[in-house]
Protein backbone atom coordinates (compact mmCIF):
# COMPACT_ATOMS: atom_id res chain seq x y z
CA UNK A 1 150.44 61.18 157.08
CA UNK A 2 147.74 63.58 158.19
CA UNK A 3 147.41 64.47 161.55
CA UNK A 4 144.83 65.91 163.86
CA UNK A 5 144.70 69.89 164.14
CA UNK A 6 146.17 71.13 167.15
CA UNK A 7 145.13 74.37 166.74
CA UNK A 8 141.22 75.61 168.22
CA UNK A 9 139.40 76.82 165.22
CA UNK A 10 135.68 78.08 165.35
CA UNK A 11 133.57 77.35 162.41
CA UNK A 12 129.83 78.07 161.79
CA UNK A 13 127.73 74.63 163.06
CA UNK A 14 126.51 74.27 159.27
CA UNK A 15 129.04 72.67 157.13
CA UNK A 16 128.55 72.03 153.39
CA UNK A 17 129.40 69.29 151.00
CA UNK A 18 131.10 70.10 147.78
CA UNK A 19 130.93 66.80 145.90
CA UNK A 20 131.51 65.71 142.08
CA UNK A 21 129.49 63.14 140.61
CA UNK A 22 131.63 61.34 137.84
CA UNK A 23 132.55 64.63 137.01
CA UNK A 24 129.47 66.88 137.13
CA UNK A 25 130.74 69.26 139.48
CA UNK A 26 127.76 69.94 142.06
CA UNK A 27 127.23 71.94 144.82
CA UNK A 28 124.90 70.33 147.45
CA UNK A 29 123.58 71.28 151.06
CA UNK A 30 123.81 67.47 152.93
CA UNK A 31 120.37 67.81 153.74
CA UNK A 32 118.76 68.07 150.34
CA UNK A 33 121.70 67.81 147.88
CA UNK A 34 120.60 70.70 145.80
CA UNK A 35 121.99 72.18 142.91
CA UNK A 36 123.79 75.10 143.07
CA UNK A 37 126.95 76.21 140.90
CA UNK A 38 128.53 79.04 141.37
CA UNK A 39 129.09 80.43 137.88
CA UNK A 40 127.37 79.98 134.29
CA UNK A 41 129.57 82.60 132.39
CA UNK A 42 130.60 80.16 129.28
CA UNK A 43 127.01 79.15 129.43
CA UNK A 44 125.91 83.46 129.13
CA UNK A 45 128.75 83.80 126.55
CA UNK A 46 127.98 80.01 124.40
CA UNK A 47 124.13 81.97 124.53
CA UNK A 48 125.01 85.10 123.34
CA UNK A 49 127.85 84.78 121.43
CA UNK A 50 131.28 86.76 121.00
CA UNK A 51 131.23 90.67 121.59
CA UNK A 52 130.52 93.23 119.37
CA UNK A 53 133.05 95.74 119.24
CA UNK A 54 131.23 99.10 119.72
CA UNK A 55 132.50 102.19 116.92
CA UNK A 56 132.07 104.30 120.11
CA UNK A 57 131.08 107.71 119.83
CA UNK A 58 133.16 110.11 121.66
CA UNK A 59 131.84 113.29 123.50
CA UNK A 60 134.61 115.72 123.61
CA UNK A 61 134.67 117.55 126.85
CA UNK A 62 134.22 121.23 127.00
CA UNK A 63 136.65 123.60 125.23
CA UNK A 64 137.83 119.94 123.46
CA UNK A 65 136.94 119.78 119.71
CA UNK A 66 136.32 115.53 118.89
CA UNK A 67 139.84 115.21 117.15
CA UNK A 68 140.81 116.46 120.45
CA UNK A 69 138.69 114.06 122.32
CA UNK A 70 139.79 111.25 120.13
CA UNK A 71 143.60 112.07 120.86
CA UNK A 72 143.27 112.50 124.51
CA UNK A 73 142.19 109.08 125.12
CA UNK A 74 144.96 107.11 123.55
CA UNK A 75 147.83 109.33 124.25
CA UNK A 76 150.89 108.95 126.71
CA UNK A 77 152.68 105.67 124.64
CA UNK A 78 153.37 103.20 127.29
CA UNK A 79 153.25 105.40 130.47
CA UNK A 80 149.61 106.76 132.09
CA UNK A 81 148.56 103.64 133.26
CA UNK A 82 146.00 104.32 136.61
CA UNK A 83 143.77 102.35 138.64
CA UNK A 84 140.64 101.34 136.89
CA UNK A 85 137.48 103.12 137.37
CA UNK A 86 134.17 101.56 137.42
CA UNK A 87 130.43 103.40 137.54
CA UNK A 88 127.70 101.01 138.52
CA UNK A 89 124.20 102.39 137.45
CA UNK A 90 121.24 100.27 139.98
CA UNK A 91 118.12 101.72 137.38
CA UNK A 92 117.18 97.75 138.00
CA UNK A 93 116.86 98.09 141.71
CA UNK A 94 114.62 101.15 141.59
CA UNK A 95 111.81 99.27 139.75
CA UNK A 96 109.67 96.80 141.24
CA UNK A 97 109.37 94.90 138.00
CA UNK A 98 113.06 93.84 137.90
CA UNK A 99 113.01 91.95 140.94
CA UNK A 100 111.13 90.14 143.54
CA UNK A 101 108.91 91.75 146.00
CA UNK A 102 106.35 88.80 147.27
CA UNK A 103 106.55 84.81 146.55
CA UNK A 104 104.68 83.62 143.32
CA UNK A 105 105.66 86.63 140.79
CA UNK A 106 107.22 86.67 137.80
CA UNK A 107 110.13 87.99 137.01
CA UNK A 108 112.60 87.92 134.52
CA UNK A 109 115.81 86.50 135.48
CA UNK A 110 117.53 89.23 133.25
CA UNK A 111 118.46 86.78 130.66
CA UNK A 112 115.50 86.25 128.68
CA UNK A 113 113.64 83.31 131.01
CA UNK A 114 110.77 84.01 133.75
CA UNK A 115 111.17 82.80 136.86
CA UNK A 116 108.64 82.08 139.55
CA UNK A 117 109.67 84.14 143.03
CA UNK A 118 110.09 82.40 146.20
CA UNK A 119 110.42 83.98 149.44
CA UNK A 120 114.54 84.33 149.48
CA UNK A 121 114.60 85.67 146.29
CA UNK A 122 112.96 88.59 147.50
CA UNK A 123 114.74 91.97 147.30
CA UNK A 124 114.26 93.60 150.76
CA UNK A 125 115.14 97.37 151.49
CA UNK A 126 117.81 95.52 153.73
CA UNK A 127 119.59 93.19 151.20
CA UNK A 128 119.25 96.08 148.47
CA UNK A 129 121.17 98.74 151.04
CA UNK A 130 124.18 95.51 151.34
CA UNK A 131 124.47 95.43 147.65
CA UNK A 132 124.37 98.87 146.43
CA UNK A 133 126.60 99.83 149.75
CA UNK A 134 128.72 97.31 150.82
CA UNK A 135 128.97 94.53 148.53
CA UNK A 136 129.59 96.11 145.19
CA UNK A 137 132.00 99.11 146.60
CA UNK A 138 134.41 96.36 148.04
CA UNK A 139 134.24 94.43 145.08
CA UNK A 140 134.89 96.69 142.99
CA UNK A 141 137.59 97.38 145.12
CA UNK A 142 139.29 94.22 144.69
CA UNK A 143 139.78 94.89 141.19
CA UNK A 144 140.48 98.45 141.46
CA UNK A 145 143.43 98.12 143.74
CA UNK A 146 145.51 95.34 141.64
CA UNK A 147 144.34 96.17 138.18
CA UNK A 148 145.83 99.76 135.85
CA UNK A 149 144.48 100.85 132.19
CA UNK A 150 144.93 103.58 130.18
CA UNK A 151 141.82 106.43 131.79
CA UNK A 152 139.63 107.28 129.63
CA UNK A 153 139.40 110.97 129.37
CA UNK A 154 136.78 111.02 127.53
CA UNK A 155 132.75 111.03 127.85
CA UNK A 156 132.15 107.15 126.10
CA UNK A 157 128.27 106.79 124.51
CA UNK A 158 126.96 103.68 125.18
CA UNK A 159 126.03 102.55 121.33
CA UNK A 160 121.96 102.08 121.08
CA UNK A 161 120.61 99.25 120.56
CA UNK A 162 122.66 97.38 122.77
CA UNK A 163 122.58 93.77 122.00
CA UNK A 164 123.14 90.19 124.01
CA UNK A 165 122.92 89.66 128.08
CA UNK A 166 122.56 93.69 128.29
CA UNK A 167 119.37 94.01 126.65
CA UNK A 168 116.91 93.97 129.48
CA UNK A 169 119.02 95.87 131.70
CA UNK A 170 117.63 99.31 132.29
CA UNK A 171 120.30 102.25 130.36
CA UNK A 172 119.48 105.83 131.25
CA UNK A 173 118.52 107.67 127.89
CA UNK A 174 121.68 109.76 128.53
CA UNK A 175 124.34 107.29 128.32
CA UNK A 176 123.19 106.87 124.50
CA UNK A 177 123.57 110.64 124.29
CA UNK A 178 125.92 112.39 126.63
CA UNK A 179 127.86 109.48 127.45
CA UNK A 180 129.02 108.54 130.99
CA UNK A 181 132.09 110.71 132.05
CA UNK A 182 135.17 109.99 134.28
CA UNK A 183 135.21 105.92 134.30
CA UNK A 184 136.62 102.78 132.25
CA UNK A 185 134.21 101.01 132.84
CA UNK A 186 130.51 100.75 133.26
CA UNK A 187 128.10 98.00 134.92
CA UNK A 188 124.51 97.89 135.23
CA UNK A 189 123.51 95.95 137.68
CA UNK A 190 120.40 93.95 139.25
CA UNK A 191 118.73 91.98 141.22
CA UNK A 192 116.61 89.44 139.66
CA UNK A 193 115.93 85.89 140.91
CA UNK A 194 118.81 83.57 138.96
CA UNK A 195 117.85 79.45 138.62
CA UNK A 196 121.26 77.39 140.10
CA UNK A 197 124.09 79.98 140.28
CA UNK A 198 123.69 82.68 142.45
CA UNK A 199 125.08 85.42 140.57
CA UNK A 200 126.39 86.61 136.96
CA UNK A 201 127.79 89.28 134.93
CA UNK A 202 129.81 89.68 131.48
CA UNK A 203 130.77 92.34 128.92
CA UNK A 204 128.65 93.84 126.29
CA UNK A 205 130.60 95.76 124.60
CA UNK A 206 134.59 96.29 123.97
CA UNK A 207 136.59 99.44 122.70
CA UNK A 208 138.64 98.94 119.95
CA UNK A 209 141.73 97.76 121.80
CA UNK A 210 138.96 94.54 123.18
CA UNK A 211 138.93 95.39 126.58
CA UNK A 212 135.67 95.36 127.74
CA UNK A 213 133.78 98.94 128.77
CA UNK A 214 130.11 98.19 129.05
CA UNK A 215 128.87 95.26 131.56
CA UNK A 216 125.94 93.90 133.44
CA UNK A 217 126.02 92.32 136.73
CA UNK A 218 123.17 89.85 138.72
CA UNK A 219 123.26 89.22 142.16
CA UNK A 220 120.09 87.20 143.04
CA UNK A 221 118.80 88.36 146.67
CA UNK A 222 118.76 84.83 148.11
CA UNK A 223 122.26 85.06 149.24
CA UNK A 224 122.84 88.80 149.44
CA UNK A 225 124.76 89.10 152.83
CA UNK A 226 126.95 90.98 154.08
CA UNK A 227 130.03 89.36 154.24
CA UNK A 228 133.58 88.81 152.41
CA UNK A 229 132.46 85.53 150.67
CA UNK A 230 129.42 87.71 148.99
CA UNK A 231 131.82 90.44 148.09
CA UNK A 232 134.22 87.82 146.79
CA UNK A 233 132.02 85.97 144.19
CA UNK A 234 131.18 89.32 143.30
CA UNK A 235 134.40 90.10 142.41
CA UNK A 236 134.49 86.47 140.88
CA UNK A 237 131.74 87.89 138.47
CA UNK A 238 133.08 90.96 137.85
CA UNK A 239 136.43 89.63 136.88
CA UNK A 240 134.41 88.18 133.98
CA UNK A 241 132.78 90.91 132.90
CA UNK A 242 136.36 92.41 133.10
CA UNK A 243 137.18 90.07 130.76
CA UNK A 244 138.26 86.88 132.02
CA UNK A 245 136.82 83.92 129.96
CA UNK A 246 137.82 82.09 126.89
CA UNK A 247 136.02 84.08 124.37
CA UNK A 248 137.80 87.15 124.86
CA UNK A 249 141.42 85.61 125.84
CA UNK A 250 141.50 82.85 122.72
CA UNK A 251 141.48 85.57 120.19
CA UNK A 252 144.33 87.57 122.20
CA UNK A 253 146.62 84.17 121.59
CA UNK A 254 146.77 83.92 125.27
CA UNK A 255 145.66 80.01 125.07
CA UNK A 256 147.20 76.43 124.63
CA UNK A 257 146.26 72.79 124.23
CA UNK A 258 148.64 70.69 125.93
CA UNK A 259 148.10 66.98 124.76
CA UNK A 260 148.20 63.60 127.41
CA UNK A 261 147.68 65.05 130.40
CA UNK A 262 147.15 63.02 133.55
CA UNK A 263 144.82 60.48 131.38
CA UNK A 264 143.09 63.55 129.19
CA UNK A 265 143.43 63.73 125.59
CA UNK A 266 144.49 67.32 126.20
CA UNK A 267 144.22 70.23 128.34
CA UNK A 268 143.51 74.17 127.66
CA UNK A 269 146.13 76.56 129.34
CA UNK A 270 146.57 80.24 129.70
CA UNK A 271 150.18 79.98 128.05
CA UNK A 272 150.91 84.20 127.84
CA UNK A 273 154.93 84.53 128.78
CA UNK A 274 153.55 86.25 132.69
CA UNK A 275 151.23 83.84 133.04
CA UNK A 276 153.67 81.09 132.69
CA UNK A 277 156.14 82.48 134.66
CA UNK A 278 153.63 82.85 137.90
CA UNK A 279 152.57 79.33 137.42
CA UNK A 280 155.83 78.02 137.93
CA UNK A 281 156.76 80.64 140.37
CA UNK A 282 153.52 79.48 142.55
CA UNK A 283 153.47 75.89 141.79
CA UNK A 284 157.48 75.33 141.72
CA UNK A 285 157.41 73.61 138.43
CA UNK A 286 159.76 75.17 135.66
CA UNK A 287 158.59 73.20 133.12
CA UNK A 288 154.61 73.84 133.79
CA UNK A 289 153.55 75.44 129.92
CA UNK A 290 150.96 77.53 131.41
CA UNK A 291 147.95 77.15 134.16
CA UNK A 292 145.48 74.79 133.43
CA UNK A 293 141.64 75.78 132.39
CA UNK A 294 138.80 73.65 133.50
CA UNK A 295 137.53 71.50 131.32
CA UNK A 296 134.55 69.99 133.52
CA UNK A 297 130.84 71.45 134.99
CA UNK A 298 129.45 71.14 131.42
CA UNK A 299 128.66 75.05 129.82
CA UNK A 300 128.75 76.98 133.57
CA UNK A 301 132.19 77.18 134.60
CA UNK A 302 133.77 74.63 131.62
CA UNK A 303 136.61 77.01 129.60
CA UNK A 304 136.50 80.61 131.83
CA UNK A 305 137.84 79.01 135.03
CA UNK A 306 141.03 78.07 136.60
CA UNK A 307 141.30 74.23 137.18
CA UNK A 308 139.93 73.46 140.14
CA UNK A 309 141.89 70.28 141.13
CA UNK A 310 144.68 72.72 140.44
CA UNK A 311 144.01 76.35 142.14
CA UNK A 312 140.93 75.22 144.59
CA UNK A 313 140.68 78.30 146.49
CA UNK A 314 141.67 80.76 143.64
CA UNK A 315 139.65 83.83 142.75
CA UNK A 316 138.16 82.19 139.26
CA UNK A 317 138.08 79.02 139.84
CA UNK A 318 134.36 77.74 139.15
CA UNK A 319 132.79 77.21 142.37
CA UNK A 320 133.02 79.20 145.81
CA UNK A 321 135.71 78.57 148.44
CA UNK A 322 138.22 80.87 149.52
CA UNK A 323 138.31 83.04 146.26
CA UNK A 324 141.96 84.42 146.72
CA UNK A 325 143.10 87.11 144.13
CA UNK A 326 146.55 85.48 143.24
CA UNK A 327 149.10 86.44 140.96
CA UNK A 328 147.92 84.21 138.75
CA UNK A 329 144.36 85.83 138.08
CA UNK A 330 146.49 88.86 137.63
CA UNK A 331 148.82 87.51 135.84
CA UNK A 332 145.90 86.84 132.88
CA UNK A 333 144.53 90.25 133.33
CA UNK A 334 148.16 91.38 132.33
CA UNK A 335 148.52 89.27 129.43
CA UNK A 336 145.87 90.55 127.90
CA UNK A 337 147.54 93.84 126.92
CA UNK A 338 144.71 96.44 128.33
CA UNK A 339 145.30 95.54 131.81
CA UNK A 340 148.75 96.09 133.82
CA UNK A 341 148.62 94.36 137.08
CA UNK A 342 149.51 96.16 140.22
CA UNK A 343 152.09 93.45 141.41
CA UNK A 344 152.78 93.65 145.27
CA UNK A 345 148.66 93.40 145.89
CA UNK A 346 148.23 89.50 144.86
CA UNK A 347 147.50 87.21 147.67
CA UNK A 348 148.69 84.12 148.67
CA UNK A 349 146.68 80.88 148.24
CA UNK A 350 148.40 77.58 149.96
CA UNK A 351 146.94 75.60 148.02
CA UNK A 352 149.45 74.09 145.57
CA UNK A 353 152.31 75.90 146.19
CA UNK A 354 155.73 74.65 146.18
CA UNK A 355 153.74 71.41 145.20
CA UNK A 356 155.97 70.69 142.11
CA UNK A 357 155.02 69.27 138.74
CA UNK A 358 153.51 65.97 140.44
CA UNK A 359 150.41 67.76 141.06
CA UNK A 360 149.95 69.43 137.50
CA UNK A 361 151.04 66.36 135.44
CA UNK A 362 150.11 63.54 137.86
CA UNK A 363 146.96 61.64 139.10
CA UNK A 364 146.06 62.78 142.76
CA UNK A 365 147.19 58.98 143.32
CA UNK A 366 148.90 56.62 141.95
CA UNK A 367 149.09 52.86 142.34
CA UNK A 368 147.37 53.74 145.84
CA UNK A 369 149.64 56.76 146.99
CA UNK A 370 149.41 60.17 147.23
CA UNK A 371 151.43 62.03 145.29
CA UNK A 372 151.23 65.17 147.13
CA UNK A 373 150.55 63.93 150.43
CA UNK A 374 149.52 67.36 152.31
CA UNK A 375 146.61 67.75 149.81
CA UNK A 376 145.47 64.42 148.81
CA UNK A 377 144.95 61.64 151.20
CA UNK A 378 144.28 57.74 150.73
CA UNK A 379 141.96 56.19 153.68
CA UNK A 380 139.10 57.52 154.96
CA UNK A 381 138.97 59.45 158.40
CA UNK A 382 138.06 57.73 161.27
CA UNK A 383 134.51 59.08 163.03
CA UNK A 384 134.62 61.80 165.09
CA UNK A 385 138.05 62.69 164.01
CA UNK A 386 138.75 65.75 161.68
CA UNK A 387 142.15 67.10 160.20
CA UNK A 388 143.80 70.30 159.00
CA UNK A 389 142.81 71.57 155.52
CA UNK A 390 145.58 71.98 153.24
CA UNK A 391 145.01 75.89 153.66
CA UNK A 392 145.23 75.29 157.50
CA UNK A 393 141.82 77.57 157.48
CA UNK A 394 139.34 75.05 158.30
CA UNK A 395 138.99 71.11 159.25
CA UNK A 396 137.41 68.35 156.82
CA UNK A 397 137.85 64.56 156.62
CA UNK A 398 138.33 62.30 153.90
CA UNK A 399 136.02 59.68 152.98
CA UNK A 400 136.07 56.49 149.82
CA UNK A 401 132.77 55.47 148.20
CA UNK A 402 131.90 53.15 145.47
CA UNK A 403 130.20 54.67 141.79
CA UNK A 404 127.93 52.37 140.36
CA UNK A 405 129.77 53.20 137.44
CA UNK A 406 132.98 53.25 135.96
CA UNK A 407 134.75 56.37 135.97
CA UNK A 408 136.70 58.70 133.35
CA UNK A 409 140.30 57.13 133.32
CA UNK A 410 141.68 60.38 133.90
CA UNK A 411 139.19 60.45 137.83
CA UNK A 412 140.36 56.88 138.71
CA UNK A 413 142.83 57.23 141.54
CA UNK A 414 142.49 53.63 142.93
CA UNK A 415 143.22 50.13 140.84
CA UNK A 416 139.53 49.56 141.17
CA UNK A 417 137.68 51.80 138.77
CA UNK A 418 134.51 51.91 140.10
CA UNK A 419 136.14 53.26 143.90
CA UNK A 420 137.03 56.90 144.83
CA UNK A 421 136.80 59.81 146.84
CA UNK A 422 133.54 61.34 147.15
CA UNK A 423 133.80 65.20 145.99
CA UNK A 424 135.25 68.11 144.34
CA UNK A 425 137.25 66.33 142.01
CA UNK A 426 135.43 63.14 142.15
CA UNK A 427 138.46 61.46 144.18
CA UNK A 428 138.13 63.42 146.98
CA UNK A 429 135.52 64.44 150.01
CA UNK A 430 135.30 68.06 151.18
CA UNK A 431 133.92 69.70 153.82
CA UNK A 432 133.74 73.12 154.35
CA UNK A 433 134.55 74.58 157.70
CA UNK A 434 133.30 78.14 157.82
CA UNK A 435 131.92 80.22 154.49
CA UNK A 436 135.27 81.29 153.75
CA UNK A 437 137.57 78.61 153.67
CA UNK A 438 138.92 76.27 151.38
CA UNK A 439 139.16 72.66 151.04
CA UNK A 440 141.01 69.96 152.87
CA UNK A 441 143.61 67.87 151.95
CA UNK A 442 142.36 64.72 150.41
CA UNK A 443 142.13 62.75 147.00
């Protein structure tokens, strides 16, 4: 039974409505009920296609001869592993032409379609400081302090042409010439207005070994703050272009499809042995065969994303809550062989844990009852009253409407098909209380 919070929490006055719509997943503002998901990175990567693998050119650094070179970047066996180093190159956010500077211009959104400026998609001297000086650094950061490769001690050439989502990103001449030294990685980043999500990024190019090297990153200036939730969908982003999505984790053998799933034909799972074992660490569930993918919000977040139902205010799920770096995010970073997680720095979602198998194998409800009570919930709240989120970081309330339709068998949590919960996961209602939480607990 869920009971009123006794604890005073302060919230922002503006609370928003995450709501599902017989499972288009939809991210809507009460007053207008706009559109607005939070990631399109299967839609970028269905677009362009899987990555070429670039025959990189190494420059040897001085006194090195390029056998040299070669060797010093794949030596030390298993040990050497370091923090991973990223250099983000802004040539994007020095020319006027790449972004936004007055309503009615067109721009490129970066990805091949022009896009008419409004006023909040306008790049200000402001909003350009946040991004270049406090968004990217910290989320960059993120990454940085829970993820190890193998440095690269070499100067990498970034291969030209470049092909797919990099090609109208601006590459100084001398990264297809003297190479960028000292990093693993490289992003090139903008700010261009973006239609529906608010940001994106993804990998160009991979080294031999797959891992990813060369990326581009998006950040459209209409919700450029300066705050943790900016700084934590742009680590959401960057994880991608890290690697994290279906197209570069299939090949690696990482993923499953488990058959009869709560009503679904089947399900997709990251199955790799560490991933596994975090799953039913977090969940308590020693028989879970991997953690889930999600399988709804059509191309955008469909395939690269952690179930939502299942991980809510996880890191990659596909749209914004609390965005929690968890074990199991780097738990799939691990798995994929290039990446060695930096176990000790995960952090700890609520949501799910110690929830057992019910949650990952059962309906939300059954036969009219919750079957993990603290997260989903059966009535609708009386007016005027709010409860504790399942995170305990916010209030919401839960609420039953009637589709005009029937839905999916695998949505219907109630005897009568055409009744549910209005929301995230179709049966439920939530309501955000600040920018940074997560969801309540409700069907």
């Amino acid at each position: 039974m869920h009971q009123p919070c006794q604890t005073t929490l302060f919230f922002t006055r503006v609370i928003f409505l995450l709501l599902c719509c017989a499972g288009v997943c939809l991210a809507a503002d009460p007053a207008d009920r706009a559109v607005k998901h939070r990631c399109i990175f299967d839609a970028i990567m269905k677009k362009y296609g899987r990555l070429p693998t670039a025959v990189v050119r190494e420059v040897p650094r001085r006194g090195q001869g390029a056998v040299q070179a070669y060797t010093a970047a794949s030596e030390d066996g298993d040990g050497g592993w370091a923090p991973i180093r990223f250099k983000v190159f802004t040539e994007d956010l020095k020319n006027p032409q790449k972004y936004c500077t007055a309503e009615g211009q067109q721009r490129s959104d970066l990805r091949g379609i022009m896009t008419i400026c409004r006023r909040e998609n306008i790049l200000t001297e402001e909003k350009k400081n946040i991004f270049e000086s406090y968004v990217i650094p910290k989320a960059l950061k993120m990454h940085s302090d829970r993820l190890f490769v193998k440095p690269l001690r070499i100067s990498l050439v970034v291969p030209d042409p470049v092909y797919g989502i990099c090609t109208e990103f601006t590459i100084p001449r001398e990264h297809h010439t003297k190479g960028v030294p000292n990093t693993d990685m490289v992003i090139y980043a903008g700010a261009a207005p973006v239609t529906g999500a608010a940001a994106w990024a993804g990998p160009c190019l991979t080294l031999r070994d797959g891992r990813p090297f060369v990326a581009v990153l998006n950040y459209d200036p209409r919700t450029l703050v300066r705050d943790d939730a900016t700084v934590r969908q742009t680590a959401h982003e960057v994880a991608h272009a890290l690697g994290f999505g279906y197209e570069i984790m299939e090949p690696l053998g990482m993923v499953s499809k488990i058959p009869n799933v709560r009503g679904k034909e089947f399900v997709t799972v990251v199955s790799s042995a560490i991933t596994k074992e975090k799953t039913r660490e977090h969940y308590n569930c020693p028989t879970a065969p991997g953690m889930e993918l999600e399988d709804e919000g059509y191309g955008g977040t469909a395939g690269s994303h952690w179930e939502r139902r299942n991980a809510l205010d996880e890191l990659m799920t596909g749209i914004s809550g609390a965005s929690l770096y968890t074990s199991l995010t780097m738990s799939a970073f691990e798995s994929m062989g290039f990446y060695r997680a930096n176990w000790g720095m995960e952090e700890d979602m609520a949501w799910g844990r110690d929830a057992g198998c019910a949650l990952l194998e059962r309906k939300c409800i059954e036969n009219g009852v919750s079957v993990v009570p603290d997260m989903f919930c059966t009535s609708a709240t009386p007016p005027g009253q709010l409860l504790c989120t399942a995170s305990r970081r916010g209030l919401g309330s839960c609420g039953l409407y009637t589709y005009s339709q029937s839905l999916p068998i695998h949505f219907e949590c109630f005897s009568y098909p055409k009744v549910d919960g209005w929301g995230f996961f179709v049966c439920m209602k939530v309501l955000i209380g600040s920018f940074a939480v997560a969801v309540l607990r409700t069907c």
